[in-house]
C-alpha atoms as a PDB file:
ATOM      1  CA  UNK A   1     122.845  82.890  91.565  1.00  0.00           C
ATOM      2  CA  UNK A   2     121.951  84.257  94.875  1.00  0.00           C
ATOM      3  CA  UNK A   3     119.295  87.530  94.340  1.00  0.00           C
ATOM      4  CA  UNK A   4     121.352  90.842  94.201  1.00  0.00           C
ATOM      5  CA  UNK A   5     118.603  93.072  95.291  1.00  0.00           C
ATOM      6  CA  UNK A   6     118.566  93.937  98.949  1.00  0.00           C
ATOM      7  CA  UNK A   7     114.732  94.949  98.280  1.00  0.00           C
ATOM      8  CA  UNK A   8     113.655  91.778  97.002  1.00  0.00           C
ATOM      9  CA  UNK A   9     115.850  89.827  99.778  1.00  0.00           C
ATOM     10  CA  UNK A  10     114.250  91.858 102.182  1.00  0.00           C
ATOM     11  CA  UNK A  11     111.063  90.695 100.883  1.00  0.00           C
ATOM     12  CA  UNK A  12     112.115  86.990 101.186  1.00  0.00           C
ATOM     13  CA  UNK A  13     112.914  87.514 104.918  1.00  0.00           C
ATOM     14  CA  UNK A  14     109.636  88.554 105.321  1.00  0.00           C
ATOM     15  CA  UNK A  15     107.622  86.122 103.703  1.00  0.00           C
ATOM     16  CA  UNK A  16     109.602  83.625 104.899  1.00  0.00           C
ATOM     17  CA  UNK A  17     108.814  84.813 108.205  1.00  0.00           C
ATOM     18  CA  UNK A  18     105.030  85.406 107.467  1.00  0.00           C
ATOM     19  CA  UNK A  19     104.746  81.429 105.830  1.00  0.00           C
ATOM     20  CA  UNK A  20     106.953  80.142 108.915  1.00  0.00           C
ATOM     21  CA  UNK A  21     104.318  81.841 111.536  1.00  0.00           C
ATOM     22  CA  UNK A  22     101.042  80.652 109.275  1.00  0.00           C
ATOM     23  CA  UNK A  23     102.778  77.090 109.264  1.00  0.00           C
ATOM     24  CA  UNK A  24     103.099  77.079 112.970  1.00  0.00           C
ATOM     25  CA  UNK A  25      99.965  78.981 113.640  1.00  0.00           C
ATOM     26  CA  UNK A  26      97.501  76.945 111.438  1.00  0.00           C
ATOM     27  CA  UNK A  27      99.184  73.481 113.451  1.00  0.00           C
ATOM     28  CA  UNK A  28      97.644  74.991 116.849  1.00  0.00           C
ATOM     29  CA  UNK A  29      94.555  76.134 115.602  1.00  0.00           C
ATOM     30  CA  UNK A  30      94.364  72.357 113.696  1.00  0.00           C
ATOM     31  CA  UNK A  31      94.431  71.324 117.307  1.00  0.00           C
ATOM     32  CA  UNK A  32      92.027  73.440 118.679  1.00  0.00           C
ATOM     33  CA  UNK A  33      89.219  72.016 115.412  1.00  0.00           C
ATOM     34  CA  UNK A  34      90.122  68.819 116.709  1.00  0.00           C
ATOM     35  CA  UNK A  35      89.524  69.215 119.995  1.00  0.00           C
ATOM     36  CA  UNK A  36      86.288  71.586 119.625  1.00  0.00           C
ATOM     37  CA  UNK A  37      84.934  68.214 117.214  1.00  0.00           C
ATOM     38  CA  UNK A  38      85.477  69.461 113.896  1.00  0.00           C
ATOM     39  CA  UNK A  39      88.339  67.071 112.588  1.00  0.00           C
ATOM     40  CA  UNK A  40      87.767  67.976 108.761  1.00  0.00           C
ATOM     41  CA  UNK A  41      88.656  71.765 109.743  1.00  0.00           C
ATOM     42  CA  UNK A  42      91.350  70.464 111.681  1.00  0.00           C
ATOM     43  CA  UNK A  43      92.936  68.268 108.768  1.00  0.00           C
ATOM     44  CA  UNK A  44      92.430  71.402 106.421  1.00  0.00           C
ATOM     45  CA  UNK A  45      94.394  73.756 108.739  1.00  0.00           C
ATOM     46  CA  UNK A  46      97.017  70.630 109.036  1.00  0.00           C
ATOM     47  CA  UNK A  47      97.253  70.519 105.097  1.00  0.00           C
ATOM     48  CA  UNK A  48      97.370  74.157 104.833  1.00  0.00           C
ATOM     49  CA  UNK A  49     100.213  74.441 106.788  1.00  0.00           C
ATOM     50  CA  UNK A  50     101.911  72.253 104.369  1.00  0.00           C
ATOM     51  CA  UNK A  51     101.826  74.433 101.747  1.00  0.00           C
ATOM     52  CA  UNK A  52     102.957  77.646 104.039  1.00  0.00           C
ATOM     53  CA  UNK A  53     105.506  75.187 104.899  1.00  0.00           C
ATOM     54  CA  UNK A  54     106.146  74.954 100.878  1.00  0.00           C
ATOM     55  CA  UNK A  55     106.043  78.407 100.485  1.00  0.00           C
ATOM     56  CA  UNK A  56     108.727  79.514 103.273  1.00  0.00           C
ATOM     57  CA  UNK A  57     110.780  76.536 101.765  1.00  0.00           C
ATOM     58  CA  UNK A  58     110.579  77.957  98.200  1.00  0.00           C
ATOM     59  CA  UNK A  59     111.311  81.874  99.669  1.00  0.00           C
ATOM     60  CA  UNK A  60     114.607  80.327 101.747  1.00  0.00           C
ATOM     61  CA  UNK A  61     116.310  78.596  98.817  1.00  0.00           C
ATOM     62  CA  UNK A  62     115.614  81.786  97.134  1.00  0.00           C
ATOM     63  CA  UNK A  63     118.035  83.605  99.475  1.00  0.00           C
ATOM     64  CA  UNK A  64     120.757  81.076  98.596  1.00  0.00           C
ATOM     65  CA  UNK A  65     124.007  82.705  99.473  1.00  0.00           C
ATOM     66  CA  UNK A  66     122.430  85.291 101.190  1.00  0.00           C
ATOM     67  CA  UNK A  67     123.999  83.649 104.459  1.00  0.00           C
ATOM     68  CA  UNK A  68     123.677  85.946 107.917  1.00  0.00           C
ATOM     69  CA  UNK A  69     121.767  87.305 110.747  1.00  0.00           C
ATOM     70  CA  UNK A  70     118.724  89.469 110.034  1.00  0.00           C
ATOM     71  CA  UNK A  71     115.801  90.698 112.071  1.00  0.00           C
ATOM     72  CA  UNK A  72     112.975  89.749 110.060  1.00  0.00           C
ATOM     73  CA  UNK A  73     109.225  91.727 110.188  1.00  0.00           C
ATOM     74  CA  UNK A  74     106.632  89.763 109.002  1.00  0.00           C
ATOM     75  CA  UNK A  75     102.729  90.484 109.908  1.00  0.00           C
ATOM     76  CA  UNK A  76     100.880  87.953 111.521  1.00  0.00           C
ATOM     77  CA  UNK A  77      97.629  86.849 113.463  1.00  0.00           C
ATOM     78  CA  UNK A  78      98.082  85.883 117.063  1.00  0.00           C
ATOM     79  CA  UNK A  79      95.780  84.864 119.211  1.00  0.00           C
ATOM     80  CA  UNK A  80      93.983  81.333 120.077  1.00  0.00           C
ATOM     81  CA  UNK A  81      90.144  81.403 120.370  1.00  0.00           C
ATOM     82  CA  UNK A  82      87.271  78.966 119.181  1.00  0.00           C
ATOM     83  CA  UNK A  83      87.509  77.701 115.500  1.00  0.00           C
ATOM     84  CA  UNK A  84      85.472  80.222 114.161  1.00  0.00           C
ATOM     85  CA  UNK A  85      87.744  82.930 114.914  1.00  0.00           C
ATOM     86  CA  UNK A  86      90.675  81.537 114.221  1.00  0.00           C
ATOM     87  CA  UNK A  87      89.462  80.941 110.825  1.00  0.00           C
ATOM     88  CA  UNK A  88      88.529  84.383 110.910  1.00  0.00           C
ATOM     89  CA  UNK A  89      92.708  85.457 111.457  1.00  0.00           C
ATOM     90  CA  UNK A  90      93.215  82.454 108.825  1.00  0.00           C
ATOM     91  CA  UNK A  91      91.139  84.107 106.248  1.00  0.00           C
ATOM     92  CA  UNK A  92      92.522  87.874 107.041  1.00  0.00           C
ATOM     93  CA  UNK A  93      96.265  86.708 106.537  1.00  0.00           C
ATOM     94  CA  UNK A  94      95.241  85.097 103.196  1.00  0.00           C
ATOM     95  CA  UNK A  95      94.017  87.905 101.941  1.00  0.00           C
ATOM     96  CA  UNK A  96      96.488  90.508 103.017  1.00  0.00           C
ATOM     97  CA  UNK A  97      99.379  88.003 101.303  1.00  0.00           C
ATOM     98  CA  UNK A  98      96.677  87.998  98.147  1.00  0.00           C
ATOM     99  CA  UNK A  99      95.406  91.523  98.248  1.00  0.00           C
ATOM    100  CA  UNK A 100      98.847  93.424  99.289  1.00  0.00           C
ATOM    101  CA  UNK A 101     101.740  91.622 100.199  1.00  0.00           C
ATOM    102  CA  UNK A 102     102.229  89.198  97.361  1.00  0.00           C
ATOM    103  CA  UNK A 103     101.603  91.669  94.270  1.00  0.00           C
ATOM    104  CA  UNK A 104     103.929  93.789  95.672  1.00  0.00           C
ATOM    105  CA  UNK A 105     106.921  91.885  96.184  1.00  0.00           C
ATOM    106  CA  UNK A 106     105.602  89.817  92.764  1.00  0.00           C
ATOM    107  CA  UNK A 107     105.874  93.149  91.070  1.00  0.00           C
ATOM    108  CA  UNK A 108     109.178  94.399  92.970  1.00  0.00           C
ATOM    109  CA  UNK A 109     111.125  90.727  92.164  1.00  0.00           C
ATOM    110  CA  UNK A 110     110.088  91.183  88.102  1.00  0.00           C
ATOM    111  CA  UNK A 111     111.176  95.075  88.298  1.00  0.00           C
ATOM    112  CA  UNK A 112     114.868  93.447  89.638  1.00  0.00           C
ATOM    113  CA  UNK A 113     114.520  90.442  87.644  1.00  0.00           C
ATOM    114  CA  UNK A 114     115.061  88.343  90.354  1.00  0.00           C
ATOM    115  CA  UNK A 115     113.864  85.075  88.567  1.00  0.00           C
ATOM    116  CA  UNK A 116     114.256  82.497  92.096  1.00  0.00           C
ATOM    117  CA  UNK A 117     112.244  85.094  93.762  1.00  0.00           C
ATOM    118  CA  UNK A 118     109.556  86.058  91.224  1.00  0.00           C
ATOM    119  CA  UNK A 119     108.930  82.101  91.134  1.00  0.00           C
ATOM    120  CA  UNK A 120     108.550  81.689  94.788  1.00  0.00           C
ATOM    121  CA  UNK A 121     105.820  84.657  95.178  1.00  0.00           C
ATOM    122  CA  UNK A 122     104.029  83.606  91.898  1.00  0.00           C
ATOM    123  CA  UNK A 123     103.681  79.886  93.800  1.00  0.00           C
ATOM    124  CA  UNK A 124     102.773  82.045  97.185  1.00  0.00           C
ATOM    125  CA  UNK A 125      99.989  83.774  95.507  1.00  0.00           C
ATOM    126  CA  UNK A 126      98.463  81.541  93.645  1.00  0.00           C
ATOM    127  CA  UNK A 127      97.895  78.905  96.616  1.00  0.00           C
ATOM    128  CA  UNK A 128      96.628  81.815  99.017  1.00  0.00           C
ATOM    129  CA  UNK A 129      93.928  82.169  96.593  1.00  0.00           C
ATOM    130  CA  UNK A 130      92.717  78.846  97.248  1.00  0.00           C
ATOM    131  CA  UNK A 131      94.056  78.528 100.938  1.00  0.00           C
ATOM    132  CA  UNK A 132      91.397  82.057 101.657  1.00  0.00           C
ATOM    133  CA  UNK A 133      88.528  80.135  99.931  1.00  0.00           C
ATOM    134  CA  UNK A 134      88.539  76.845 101.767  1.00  0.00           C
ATOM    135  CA  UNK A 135      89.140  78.666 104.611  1.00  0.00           C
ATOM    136  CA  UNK A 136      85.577  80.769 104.137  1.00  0.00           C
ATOM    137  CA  UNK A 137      83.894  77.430 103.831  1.00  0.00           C
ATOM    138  CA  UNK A 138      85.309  76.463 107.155  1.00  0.00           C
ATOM    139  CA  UNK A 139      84.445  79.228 108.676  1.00  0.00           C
ATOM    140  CA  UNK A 140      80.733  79.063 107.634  1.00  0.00           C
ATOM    141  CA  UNK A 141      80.468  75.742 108.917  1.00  0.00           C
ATOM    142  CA  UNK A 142      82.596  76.832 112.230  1.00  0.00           C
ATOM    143  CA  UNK A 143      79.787  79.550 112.792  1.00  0.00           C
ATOM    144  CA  UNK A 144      77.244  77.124 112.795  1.00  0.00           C
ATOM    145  CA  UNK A 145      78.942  75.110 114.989  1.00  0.00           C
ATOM    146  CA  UNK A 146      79.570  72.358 112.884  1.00  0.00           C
ATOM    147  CA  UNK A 147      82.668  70.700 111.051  1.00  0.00           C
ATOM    148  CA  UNK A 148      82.572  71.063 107.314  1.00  0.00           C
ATOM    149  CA  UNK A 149      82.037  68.649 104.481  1.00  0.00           C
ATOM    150  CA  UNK A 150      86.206  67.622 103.116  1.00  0.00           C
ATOM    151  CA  UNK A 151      87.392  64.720 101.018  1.00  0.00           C
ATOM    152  CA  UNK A 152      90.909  64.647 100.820  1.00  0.00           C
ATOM    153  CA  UNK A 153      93.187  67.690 100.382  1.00  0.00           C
ATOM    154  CA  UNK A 154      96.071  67.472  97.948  1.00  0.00           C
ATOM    155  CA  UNK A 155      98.940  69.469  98.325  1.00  0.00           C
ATOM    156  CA  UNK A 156     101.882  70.646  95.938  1.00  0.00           C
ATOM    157  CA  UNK A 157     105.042  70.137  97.653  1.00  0.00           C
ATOM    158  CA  UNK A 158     106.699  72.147  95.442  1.00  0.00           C
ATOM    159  CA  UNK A 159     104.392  75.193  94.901  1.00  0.00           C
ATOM    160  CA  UNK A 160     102.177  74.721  97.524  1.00  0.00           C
ATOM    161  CA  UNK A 161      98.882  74.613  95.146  1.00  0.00           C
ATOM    162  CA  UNK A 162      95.957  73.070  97.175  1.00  0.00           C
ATOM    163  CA  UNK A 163      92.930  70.785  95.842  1.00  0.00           C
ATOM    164  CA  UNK A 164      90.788  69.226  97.255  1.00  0.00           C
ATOM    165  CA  UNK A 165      89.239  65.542  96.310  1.00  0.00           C
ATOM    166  CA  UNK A 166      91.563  64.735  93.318  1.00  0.00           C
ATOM    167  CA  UNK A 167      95.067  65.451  92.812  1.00  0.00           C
ATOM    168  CA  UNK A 168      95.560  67.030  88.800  1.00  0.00           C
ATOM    169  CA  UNK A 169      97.767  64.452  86.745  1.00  0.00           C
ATOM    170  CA  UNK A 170      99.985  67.784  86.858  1.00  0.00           C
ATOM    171  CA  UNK A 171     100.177  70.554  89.500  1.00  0.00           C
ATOM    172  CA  UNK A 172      98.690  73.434  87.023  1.00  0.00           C
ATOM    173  CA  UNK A 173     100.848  76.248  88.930  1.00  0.00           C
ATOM    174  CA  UNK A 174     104.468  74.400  88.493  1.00  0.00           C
ATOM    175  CA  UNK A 175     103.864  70.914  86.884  1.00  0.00           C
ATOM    176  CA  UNK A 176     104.749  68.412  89.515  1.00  0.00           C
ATOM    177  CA  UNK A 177     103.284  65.511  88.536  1.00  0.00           C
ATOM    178  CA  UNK A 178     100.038  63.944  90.762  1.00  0.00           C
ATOM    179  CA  UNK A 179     102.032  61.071  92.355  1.00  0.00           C
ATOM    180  CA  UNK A 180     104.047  64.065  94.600  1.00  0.00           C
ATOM    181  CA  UNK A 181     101.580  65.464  95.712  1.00  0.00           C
ATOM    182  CA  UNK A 182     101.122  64.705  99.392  1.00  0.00           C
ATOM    183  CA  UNK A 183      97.261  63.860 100.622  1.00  0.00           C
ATOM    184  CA  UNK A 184      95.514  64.756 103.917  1.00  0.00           C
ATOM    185  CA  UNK A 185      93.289  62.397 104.092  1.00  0.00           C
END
């Protein structure tokens, strides 16, 4: 069943918009690590936007039937400037989806039991949790004008959960098993 609420489909626009502009915006600024010599950073912001890519999936199946036209608002970073910086808009949209934006609409889908949708920003949060970490540790190397120290990142194509080094035997967020997880290596 499609979700009833307008509230919590409202919220689904928007985070679908939000993931869909972090996917696209964490490709560029991939680019721009790999050109300023920091490939790691540039692989992490390329897996990263695997799982926003996850997450906007997850929110857009949530719609369903909720077929039509909308204007959607969703707050974003813009902008294209050395690595360091654009970590620095990396790190502030993970936090604002951590610290506001995903508790909220969390909270709002349980109060309209809207089970899809509750799922879907459950997965969201949890992975931005990570996604803001990994991103500090980038920056911090970015500042210093250096590329940071990555094995391979593992991502959760169904949830979005991020590792790094060694896929779990099951994703701990939604229990896909390790061999679908998809490696940047």
């Amino acid at each position: 069943m499609s979700v009833k609420n307008d509230m919590t489909a409202d919220f689904l626009r928007s985070a679908y918009g939000g993931e869909s502009m972090a996917h696209m915006r964490y490709l560029i600024w991939g680019d721009i690590a790999d050109k300023e010599n920091m490939p790691n950073i540039g692989r992490l912001f390329r897996a990263i936007a695997y799982a926003e890519w996850a997450h906007a999936d997850n929110h857009f199946k949530a719609l369903k039937e909720r077929v039509g036209a909308y204007s959607v608002t969703a707050g974003a970073a813009f902008g294209v400037g050395k690595t360091a910086d654009n970590l620095e808009g990396a790190i502030g949209g993970e936090l604002h989806e951590v610290e506001q934006m995903y508790p909220v609409y969390l909270e709002a889908a349980r109060f309209q039991n809207e089970k899809d949708a509750e799922k879907a920003f459950h997965y969201a949060l949890e992975a931005e949790k990570i996604h803001a970490e990994l991103f500090k540790k980038a920056q911090e190397a970015a500042k210093q004008g250096k590329d940071m120290e990555l094995g391979p990142v593992y991502i959760c194509p169904v949830c979005g959960h991020t590792v790094t080094d060694n896929a779990p035997d099951v994703c701990p967020i939604c229990g896909v098993k390790k061999e679908m997880f998809k490696a940047f290596e």
